[in-house]
Protein backbone atom coordinates (compact mmCIF):
# COMPACT_ATOMS: atom_id res chain seq x y z
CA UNK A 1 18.63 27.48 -13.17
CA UNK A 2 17.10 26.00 -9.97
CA UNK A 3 17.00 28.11 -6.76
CA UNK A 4 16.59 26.75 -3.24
CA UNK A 5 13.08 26.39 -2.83
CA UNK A 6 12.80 24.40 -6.12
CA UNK A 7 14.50 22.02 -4.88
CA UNK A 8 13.42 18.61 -3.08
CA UNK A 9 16.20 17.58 -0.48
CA UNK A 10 17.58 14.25 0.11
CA UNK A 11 16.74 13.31 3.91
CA UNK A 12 16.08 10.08 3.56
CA UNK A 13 18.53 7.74 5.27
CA UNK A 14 18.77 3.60 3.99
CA UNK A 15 16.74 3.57 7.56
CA UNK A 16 14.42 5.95 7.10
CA UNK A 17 13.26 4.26 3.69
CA UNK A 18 13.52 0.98 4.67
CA UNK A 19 10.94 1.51 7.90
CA UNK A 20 9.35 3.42 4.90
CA UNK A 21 9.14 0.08 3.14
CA UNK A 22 8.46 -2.43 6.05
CA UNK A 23 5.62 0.17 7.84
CA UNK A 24 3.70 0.84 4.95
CA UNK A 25 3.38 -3.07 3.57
CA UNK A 26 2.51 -3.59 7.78
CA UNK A 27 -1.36 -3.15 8.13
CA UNK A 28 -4.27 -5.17 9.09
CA UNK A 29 -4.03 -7.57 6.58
CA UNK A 30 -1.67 -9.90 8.30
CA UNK A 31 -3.84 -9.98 11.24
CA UNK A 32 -7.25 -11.09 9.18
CA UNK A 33 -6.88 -11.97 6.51
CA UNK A 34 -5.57 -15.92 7.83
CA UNK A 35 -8.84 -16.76 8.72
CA UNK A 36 -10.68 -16.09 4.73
CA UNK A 37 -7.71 -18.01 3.70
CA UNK A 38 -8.52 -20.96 6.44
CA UNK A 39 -11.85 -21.67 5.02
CA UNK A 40 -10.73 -21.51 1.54
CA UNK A 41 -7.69 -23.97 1.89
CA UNK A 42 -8.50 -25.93 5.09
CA UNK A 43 -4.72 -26.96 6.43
CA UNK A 44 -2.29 -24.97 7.87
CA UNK A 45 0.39 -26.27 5.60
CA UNK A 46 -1.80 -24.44 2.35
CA UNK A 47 -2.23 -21.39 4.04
CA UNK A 48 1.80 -21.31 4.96
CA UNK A 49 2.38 -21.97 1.37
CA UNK A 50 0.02 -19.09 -0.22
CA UNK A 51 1.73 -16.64 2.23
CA UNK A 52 5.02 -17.93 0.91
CA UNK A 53 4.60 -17.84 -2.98
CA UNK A 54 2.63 -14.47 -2.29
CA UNK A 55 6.25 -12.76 -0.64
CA UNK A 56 7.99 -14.80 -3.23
CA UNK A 57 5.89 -12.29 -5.73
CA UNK A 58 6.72 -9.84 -4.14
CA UNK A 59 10.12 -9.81 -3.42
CA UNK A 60 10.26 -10.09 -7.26
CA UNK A 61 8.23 -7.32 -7.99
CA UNK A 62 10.79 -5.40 -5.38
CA UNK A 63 13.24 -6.63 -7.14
CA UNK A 64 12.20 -4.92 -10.56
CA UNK A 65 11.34 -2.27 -9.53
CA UNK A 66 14.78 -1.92 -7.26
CA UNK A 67 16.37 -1.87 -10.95
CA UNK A 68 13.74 1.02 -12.21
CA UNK A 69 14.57 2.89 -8.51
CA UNK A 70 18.41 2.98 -9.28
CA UNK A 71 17.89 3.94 -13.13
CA UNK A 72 15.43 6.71 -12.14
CA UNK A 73 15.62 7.89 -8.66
CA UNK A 74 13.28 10.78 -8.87
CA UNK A 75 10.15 11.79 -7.37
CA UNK A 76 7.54 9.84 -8.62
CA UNK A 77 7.96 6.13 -8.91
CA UNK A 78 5.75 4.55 -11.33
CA UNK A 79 4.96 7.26 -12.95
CA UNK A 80 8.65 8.53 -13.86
CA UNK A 81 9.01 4.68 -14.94
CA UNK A 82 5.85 4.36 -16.84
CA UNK A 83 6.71 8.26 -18.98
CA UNK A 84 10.25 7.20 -19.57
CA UNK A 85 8.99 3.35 -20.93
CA UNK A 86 5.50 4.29 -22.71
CA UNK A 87 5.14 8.08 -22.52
CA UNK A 88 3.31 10.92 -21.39
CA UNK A 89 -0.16 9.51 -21.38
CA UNK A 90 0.19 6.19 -19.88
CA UNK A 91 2.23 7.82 -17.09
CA UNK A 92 -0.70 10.44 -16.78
CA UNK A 93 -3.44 7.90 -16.47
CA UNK A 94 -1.81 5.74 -13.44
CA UNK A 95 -1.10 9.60 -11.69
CA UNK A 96 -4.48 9.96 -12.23
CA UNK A 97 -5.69 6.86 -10.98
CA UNK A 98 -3.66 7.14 -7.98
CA UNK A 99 -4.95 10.17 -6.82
CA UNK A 100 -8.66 9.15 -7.02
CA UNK A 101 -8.52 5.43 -5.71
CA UNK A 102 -5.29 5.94 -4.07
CA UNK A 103 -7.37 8.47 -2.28
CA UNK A 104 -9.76 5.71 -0.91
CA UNK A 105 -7.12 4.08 0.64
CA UNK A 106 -6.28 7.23 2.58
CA UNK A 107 -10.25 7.47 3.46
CA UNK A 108 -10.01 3.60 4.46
CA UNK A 109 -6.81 3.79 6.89
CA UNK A 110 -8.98 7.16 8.80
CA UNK A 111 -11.96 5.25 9.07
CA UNK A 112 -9.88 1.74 10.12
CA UNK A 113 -8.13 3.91 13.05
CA UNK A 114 -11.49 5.63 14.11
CA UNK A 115 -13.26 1.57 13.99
CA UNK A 116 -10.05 0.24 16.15
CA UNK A 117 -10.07 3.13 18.48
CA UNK A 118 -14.06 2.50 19.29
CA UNK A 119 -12.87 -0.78 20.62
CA UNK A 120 -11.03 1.15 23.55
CA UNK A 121 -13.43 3.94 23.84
CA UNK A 122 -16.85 4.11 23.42
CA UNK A 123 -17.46 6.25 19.77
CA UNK A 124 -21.20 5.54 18.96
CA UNK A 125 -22.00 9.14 18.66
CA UNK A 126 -24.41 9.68 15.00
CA UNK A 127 -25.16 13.42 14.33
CA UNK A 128 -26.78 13.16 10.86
CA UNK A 129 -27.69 9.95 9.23
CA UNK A 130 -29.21 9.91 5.50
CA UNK A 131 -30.23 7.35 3.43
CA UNK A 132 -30.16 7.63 -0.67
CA UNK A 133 -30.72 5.55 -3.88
CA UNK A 134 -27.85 5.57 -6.11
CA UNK A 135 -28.01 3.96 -9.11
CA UNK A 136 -30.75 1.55 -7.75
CA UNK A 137 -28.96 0.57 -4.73
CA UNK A 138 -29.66 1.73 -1.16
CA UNK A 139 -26.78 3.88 0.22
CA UNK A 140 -26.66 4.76 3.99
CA UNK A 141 -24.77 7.80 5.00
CA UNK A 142 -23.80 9.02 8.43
CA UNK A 143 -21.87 11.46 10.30
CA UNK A 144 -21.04 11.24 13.51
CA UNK A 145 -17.70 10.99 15.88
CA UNK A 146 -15.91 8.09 14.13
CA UNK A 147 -16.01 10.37 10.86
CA UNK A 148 -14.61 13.38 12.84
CA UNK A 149 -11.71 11.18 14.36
CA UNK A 150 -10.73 9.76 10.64
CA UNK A 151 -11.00 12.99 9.03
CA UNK A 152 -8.21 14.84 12.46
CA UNK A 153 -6.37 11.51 11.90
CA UNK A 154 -5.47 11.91 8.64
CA UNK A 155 -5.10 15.93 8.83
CA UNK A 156 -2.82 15.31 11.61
CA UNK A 157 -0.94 12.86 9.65
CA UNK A 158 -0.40 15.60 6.85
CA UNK A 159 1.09 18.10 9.04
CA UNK A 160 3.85 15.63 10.31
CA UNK A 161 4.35 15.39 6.43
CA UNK A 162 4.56 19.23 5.89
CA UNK A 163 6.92 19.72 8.25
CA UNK A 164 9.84 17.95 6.15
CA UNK A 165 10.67 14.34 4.99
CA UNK A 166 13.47 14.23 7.28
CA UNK A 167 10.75 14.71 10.38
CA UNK A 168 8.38 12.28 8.66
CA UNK A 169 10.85 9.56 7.84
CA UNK A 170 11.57 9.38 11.88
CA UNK A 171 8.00 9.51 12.59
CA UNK A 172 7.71 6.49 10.23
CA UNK A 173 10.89 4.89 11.52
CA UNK A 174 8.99 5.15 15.08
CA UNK A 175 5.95 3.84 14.20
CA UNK A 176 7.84 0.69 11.95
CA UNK A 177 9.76 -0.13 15.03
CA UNK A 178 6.48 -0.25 17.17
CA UNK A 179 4.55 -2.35 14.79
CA UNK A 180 7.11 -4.47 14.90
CA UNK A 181 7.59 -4.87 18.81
CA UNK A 182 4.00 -5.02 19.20
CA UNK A 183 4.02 -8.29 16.60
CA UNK A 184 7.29 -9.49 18.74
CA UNK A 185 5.04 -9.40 21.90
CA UNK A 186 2.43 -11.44 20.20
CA UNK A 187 4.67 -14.05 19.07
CA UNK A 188 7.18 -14.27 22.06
CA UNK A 189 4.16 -14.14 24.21
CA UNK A 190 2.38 -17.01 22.27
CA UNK A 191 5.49 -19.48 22.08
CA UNK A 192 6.62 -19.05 25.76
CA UNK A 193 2.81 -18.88 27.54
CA UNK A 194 0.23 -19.72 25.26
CA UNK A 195 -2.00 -22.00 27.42
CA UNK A 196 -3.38 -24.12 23.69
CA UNK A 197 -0.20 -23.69 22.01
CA UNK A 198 1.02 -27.36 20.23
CA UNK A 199 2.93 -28.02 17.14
CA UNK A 200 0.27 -30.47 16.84
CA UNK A 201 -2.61 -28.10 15.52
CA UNK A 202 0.16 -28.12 12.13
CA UNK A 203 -0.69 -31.09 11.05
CA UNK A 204 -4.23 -30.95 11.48
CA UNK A 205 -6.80 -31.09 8.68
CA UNK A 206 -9.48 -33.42 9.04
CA UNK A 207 -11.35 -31.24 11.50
CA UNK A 208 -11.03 -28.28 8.95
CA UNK A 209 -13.04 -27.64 6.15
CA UNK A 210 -11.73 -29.97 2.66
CA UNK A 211 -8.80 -28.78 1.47
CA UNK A 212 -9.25 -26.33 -1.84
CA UNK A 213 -7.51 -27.09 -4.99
CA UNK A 214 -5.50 -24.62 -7.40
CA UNK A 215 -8.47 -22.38 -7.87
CA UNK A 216 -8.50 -21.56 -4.45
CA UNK A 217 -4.98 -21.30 -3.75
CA UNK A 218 -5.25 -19.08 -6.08
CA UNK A 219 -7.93 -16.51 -4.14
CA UNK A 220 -6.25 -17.38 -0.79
CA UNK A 221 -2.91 -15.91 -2.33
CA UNK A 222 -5.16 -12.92 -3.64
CA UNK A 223 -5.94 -12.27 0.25
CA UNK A 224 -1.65 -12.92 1.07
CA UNK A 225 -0.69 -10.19 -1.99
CA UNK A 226 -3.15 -7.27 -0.77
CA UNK A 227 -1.53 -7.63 2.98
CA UNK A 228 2.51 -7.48 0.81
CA UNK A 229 1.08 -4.31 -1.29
CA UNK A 230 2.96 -1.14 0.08
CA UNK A 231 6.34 -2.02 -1.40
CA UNK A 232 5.54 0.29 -4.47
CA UNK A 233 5.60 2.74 -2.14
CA UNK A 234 9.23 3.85 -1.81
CA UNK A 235 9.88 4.77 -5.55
CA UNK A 236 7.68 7.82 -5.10
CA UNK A 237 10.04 8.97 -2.58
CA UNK A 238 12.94 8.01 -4.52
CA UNK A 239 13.67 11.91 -5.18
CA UNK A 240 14.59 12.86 -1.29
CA UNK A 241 16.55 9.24 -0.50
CA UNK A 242 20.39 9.91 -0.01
CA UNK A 243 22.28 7.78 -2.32
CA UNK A 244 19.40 6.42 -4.39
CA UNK A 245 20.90 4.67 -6.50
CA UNK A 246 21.99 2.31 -3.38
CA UNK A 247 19.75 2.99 -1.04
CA UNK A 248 16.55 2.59 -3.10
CA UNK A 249 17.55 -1.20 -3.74
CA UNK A 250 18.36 -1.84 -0.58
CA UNK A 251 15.34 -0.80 1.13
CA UNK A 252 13.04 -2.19 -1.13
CA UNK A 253 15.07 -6.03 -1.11
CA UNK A 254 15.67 -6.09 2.88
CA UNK A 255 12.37 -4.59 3.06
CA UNK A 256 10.48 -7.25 1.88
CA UNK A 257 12.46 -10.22 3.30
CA UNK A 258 12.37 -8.49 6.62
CA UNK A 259 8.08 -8.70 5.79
CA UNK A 260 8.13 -12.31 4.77
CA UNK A 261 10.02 -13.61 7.50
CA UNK A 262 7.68 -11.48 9.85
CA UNK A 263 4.18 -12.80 7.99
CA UNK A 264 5.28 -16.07 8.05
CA UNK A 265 6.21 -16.40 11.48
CA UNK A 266 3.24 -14.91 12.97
CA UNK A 267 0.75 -17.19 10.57
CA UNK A 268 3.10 -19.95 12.12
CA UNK A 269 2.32 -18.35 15.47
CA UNK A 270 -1.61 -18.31 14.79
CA UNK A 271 -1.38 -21.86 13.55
CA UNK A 272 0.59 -22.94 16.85
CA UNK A 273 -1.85 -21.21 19.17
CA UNK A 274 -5.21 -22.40 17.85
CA UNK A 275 -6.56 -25.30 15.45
CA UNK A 276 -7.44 -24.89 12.57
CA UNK A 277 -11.21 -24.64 13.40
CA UNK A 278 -10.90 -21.75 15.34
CA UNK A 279 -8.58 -20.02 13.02
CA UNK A 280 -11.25 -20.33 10.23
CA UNK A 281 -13.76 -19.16 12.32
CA UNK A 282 -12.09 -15.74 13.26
CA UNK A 283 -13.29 -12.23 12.33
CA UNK A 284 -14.39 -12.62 8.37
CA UNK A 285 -17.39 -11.98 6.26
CA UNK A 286 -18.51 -15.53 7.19
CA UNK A 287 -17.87 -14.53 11.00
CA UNK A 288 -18.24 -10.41 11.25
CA UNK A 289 -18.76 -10.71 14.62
CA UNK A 290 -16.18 -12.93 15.68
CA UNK A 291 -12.69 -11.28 17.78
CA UNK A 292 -9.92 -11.55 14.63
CA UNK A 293 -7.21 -14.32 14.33
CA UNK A 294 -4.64 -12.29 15.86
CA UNK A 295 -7.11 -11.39 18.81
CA UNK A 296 -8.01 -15.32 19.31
CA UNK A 297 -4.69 -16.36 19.07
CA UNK A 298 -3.32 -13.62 21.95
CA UNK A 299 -6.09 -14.13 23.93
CA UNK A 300 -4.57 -17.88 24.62
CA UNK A 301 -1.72 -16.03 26.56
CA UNK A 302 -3.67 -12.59 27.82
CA UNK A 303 -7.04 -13.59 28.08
CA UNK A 304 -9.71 -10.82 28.68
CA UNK A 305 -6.81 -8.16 27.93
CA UNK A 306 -6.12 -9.78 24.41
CA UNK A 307 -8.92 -7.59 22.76
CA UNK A 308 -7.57 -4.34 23.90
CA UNK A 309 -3.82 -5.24 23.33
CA UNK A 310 -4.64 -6.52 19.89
CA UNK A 311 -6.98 -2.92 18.80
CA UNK A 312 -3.78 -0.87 20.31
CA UNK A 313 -1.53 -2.92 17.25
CA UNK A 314 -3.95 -1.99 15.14
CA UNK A 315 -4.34 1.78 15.34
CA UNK A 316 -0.44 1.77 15.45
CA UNK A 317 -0.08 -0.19 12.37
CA UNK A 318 -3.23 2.10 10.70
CA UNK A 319 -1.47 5.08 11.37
CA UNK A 320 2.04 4.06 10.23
CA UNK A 321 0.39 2.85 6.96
CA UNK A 322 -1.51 6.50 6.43
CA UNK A 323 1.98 7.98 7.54
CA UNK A 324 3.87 6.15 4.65
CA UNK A 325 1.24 6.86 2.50
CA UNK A 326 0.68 10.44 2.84
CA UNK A 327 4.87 10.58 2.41
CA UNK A 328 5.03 8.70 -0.85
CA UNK A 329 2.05 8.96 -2.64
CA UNK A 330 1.70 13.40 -3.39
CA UNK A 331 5.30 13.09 -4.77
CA UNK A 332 3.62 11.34 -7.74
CA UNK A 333 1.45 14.29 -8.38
CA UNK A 334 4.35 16.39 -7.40
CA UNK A 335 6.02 15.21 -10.44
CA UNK A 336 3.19 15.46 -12.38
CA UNK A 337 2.44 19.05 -12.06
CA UNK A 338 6.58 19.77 -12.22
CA UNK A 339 6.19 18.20 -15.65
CA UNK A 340 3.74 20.29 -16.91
CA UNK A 341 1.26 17.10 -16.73
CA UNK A 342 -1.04 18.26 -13.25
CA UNK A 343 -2.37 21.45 -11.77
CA UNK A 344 0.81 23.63 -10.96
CA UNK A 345 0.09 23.95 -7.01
CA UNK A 346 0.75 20.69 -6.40
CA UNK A 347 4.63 20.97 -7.70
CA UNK A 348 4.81 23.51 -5.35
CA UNK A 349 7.37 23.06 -2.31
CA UNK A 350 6.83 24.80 1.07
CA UNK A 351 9.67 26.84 1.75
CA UNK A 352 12.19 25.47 4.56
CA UNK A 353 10.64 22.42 4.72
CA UNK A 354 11.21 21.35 0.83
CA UNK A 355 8.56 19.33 0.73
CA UNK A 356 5.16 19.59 -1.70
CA UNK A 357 2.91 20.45 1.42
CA UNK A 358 -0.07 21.96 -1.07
CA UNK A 359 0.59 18.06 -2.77
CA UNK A 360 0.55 16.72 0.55
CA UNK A 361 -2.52 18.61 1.93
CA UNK A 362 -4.59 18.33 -1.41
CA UNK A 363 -4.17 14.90 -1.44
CA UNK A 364 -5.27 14.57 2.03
CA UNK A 365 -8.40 16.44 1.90
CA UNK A 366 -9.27 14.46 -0.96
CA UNK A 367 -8.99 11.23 1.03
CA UNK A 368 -10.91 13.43 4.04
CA UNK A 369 -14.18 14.06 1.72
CA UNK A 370 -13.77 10.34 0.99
CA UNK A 371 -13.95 9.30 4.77
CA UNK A 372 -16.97 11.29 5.20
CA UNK A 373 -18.87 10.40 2.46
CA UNK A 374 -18.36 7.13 2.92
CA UNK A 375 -17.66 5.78 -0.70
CA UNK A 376 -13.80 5.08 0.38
CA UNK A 377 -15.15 1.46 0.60
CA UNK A 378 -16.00 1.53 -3.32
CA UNK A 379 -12.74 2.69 -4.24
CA UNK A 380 -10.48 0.64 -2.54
CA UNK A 381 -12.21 -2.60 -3.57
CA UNK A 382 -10.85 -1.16 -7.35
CA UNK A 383 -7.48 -0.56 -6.26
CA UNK A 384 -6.18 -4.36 -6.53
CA UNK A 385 -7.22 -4.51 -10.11
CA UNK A 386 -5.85 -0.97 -11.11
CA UNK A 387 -3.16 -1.24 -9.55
CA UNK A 388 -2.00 -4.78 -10.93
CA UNK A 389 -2.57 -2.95 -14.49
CA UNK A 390 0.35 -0.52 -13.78
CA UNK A 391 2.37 -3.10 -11.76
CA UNK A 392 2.30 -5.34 -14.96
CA UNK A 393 2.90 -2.31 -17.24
CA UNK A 394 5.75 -1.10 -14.47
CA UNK A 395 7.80 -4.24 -14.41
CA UNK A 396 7.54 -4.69 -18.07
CA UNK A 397 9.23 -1.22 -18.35
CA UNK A 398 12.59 -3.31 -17.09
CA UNK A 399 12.85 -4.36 -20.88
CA UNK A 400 11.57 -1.41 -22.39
CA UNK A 401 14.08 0.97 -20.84
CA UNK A 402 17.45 -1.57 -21.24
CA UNK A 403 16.35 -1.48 -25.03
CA UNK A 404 15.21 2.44 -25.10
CA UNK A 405 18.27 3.67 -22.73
CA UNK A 406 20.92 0.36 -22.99
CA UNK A 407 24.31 2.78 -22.27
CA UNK A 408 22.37 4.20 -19.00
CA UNK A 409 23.74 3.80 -15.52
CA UNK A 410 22.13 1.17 -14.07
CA UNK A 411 23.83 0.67 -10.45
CA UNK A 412 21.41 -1.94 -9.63
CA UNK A 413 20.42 -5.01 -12.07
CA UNK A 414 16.99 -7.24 -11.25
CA UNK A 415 18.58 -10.44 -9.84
CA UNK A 416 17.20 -13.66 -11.80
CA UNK A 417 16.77 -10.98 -15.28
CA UNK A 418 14.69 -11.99 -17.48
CA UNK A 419 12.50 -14.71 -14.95
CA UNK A 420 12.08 -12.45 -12.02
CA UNK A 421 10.53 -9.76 -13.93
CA UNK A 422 9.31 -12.12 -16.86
CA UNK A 423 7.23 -13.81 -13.52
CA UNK A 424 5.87 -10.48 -12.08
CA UNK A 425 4.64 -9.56 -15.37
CA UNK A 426 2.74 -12.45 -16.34
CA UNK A 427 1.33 -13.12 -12.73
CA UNK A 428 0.04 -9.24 -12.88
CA UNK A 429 -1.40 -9.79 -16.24
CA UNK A 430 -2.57 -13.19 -14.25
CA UNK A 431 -4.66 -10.93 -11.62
CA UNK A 432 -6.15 -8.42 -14.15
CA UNK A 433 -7.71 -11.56 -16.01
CA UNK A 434 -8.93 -13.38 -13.13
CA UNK A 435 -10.57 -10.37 -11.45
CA UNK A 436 -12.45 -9.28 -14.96
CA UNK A 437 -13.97 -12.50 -15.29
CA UNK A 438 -15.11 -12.90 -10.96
CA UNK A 439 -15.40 -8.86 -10.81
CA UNK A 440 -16.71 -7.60 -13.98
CA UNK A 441 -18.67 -4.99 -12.62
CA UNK A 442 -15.61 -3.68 -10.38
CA UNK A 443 -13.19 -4.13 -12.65
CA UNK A 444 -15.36 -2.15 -15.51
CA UNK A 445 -15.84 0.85 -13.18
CA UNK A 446 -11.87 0.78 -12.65
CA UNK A 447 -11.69 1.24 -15.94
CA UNK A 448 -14.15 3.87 -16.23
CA UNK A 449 -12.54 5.27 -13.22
CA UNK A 450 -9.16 5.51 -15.06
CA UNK A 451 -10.39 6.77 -18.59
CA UNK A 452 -12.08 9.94 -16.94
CA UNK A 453 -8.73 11.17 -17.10
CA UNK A 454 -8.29 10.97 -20.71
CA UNK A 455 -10.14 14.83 -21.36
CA UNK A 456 -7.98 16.08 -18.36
CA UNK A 457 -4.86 14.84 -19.97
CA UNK A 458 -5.92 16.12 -23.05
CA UNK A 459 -6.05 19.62 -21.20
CA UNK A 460 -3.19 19.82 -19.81
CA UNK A 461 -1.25 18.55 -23.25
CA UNK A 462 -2.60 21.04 -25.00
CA UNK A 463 -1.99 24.11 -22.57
CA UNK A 464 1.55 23.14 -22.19
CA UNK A 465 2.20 22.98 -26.52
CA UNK A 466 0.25 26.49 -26.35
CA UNK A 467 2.43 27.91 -23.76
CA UNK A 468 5.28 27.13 -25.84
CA UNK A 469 6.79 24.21 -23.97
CA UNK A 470 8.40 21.20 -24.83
CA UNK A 471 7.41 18.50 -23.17
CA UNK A 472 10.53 16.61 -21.20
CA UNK A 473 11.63 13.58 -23.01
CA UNK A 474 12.22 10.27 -21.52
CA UNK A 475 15.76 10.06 -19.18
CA UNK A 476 16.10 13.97 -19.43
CA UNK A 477 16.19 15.86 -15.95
CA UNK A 478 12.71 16.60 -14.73
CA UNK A 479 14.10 18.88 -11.45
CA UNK A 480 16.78 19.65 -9.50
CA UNK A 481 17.59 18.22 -6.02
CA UNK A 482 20.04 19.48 -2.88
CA UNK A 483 21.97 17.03 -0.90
């Protein structure tokens, strides 16, 4: 019998996880990654497209896993899906895998807010500054005041998170609604003032580079999916959403049409604002040093005030991304430990608040050691191709689970069943192929990465049979929940 404080409570409103949805997929991406995919397609009209077919993917991976949401609405996500489909070790590995890359991208969004903030204030200061050898390779290490501001950033981030879902689902309900006023200055301000802005820069393409064929609509699309990632987000959180068996669908599907239409409309802004050349030559690894395309483009209607305006949209969207983050991603180790399957502190809930602050806080500090040490940079450049292993295996979990649990309450079917999820699988499997033969290196430490879990698994397996416990089969109840 479940008392009180074992229970997670359901605070989440349909709002509240839908700002979840749109604020965490909302991050820098959409305002740099236009210009990589400028030089690699050359037209406007390409790089329209590849943002198109990459929300296309994505609304059907929402789709899927709207179904898996409804079925299982527990804290977790993926890894409730992955146990119930493929079992205990599968569902232990991506747990794993999210807390130590997943962990990276915690690192990156600190160190992203402490970069954007030295735009507006001067944060040069270097206290210690080292550099090593590892494995053959120079590594340069530094602390200094950007490292302090990521590491309070996040901290203070994990507090709002400990004091209750309900209190971080309006923080992130805030911070979605200003991302998203900030992006309708941009674009208002660029139709109605921009001083360059013609529909005639859309149907430019002989100043650009050539146009790129199927191979590189391919990588351009790459560049699209990694600014839609966040949708998976939600799922983890599915335990504290009221009425998850509607509202997790819902959020997820308006979510990510709410995102396309956004993305689109602002590359259409870009495109209106500036030619192609100019696009193309924004901030990139060809062009470090160049302002970004969202920068260019609202300088056209600010001028000199552009830069400023621009770094403000990006520490809010940084910090909305770290906020969604640090709400979603400790429920999957939450579950974990709750399960027998991870350290037992982190299924801990903080009294009142029922929430898994030690989760929460553990996770954080994790992400903290990453932002000072610098190798956050590493680890998120894995997380495409680990991830896209457990999306494939996620979505594919659809058909596993309607022939594993067929009489189950499903309150939500995928729309387009079998394509839609058919699509997302083979397009994942698409990604893990095509990164292992450009990114063998990467993609082999991923691996690596993932199967360092395998002994730890093996731990906890065996102390759970010796204490006598069963482990929780597939569709039973894992925990309790209040309303």
């Amino acid at each position: 019998m479940s008392t009180p404080n074992s229970q997670l409570r359901r605070d989440l409103t349909l709002t509240d996880a839908t700002s979840l949805v749109i604020g965490t997929i909302i991050g820098t991406g959409i305002f740099l990654k236009t210009a990589v995919m400028a030089q690699q397609l050359g037209t406007p009209a390409l790089v329209l497209a590849a943002w198109g077919v990459a929300g296309l993917l994505s609304l059907a991976g929402a789709l899927t896993y709207a179904e898996l949401g409804a079925l299982l609405p527990r804290a977790g996500g993926e890894y409730v899906y992955l146990r119930a489909a493929w079992g205990d070790a599968l569902a232990f590995l991506y747990g794993w895998t999210r807390y130590i890359v997943g962990g990276g991208s915690v690192a990156a969004y600190g160190a992203a807010f402490a970069i954007f903030l030295s735009a507006l204030f001067p944060l040069n200061s270097v206290w210690v500054e080292r550099t090593f050898q590892l494995a053959g390779q120079p590594f340069h290490w530094q602390f200094g005041t950007r490292q302090v501001i990521a590491v309070a950033v996040i901290l203070c981030f994990a507090l709002v998170n400990c004091f209750g879902v309900a209190f971080g689902g309006r923080v992130q309900t805030i911070l979605t609604a200003a991302k998203l006023a900030v992006i309708g200055v941009i674009v208002g301000g660029i139709f109605l003032f921009s001083t360059s802005g013609s529909w005639t820069h859309l149907n430019a393409g002989a100043a650009a580079q050539s146009a790129g064929g199927l191979r590189e609509f391919g990588a351009a699309m790459l560049g699209a999916l990694w600014a839609f990632s966040g949708w998976h987000y939600l799922p983890m959180a599915a335990g504290e959403v009221r009425e998850p068996e509607r509202n997790v669908p819902r959020a997820l599907i308006v979510g990510i049409i709410v995102i396309l239409a956004v993305y689109w409309l602002l590359n259409l802004t870009y495109f209106y604002a500036l030619p192609i050349t100019e696009v193309a030559t924004a901030n990139s690894t060809k062009y470090p040093a160049a302002p970004s395309v969202a920068a260019k483009a609202a300088q056209t209607f600010l001028g000199a005030t552009a830069i400023a305006f621009v770094s403000l949209t990006f520490l809010i969207s940084t910090v909305g991304s770290l906020n969604g983050a640090l709400l979603s991603v400790a429920r999957v180790n939450f579950a974990m430990a709750r399960d027998g399957l991870f350290f037992a502190r982190f299924g801990r809930l903080k009294s009142g608040a029922q929430v898994p602050a030690w989760s929460v806080m553990l996770y954080s500090l994790w992400g903290c050691l990453l932002a000072v040490s610098g190798t956050f940079d590493q680890l998120t450049n894995l997380a495409v191709f680990s991830y896209s292993i457990f999306w494939m295996l996620t979505a594919s979990a659809v058909f596993v689970l309607r022939r594993k649990m067929p009489d189950a309450s499903r309150p939500y079917h995928v729309t387009g069943y079998p394509i839609v999820p058919g699509l997302f699988v083979l397009v994942s499997l698409w990604l893990i192929v095509n990164t292992l033969r450009t990114n063998p290196v990467e993609s082999l430490t991923a691996l690596i990465l993932m199967s360092l879990g395998l002994p730890l698994y093996a731990y906890f397996r065996h102390r759970k049979r010796a204490a006598g416990a069963s482990f929780i089969q597939p569709g039973e109840k894992q925990y309790e929940y209040s309303d």
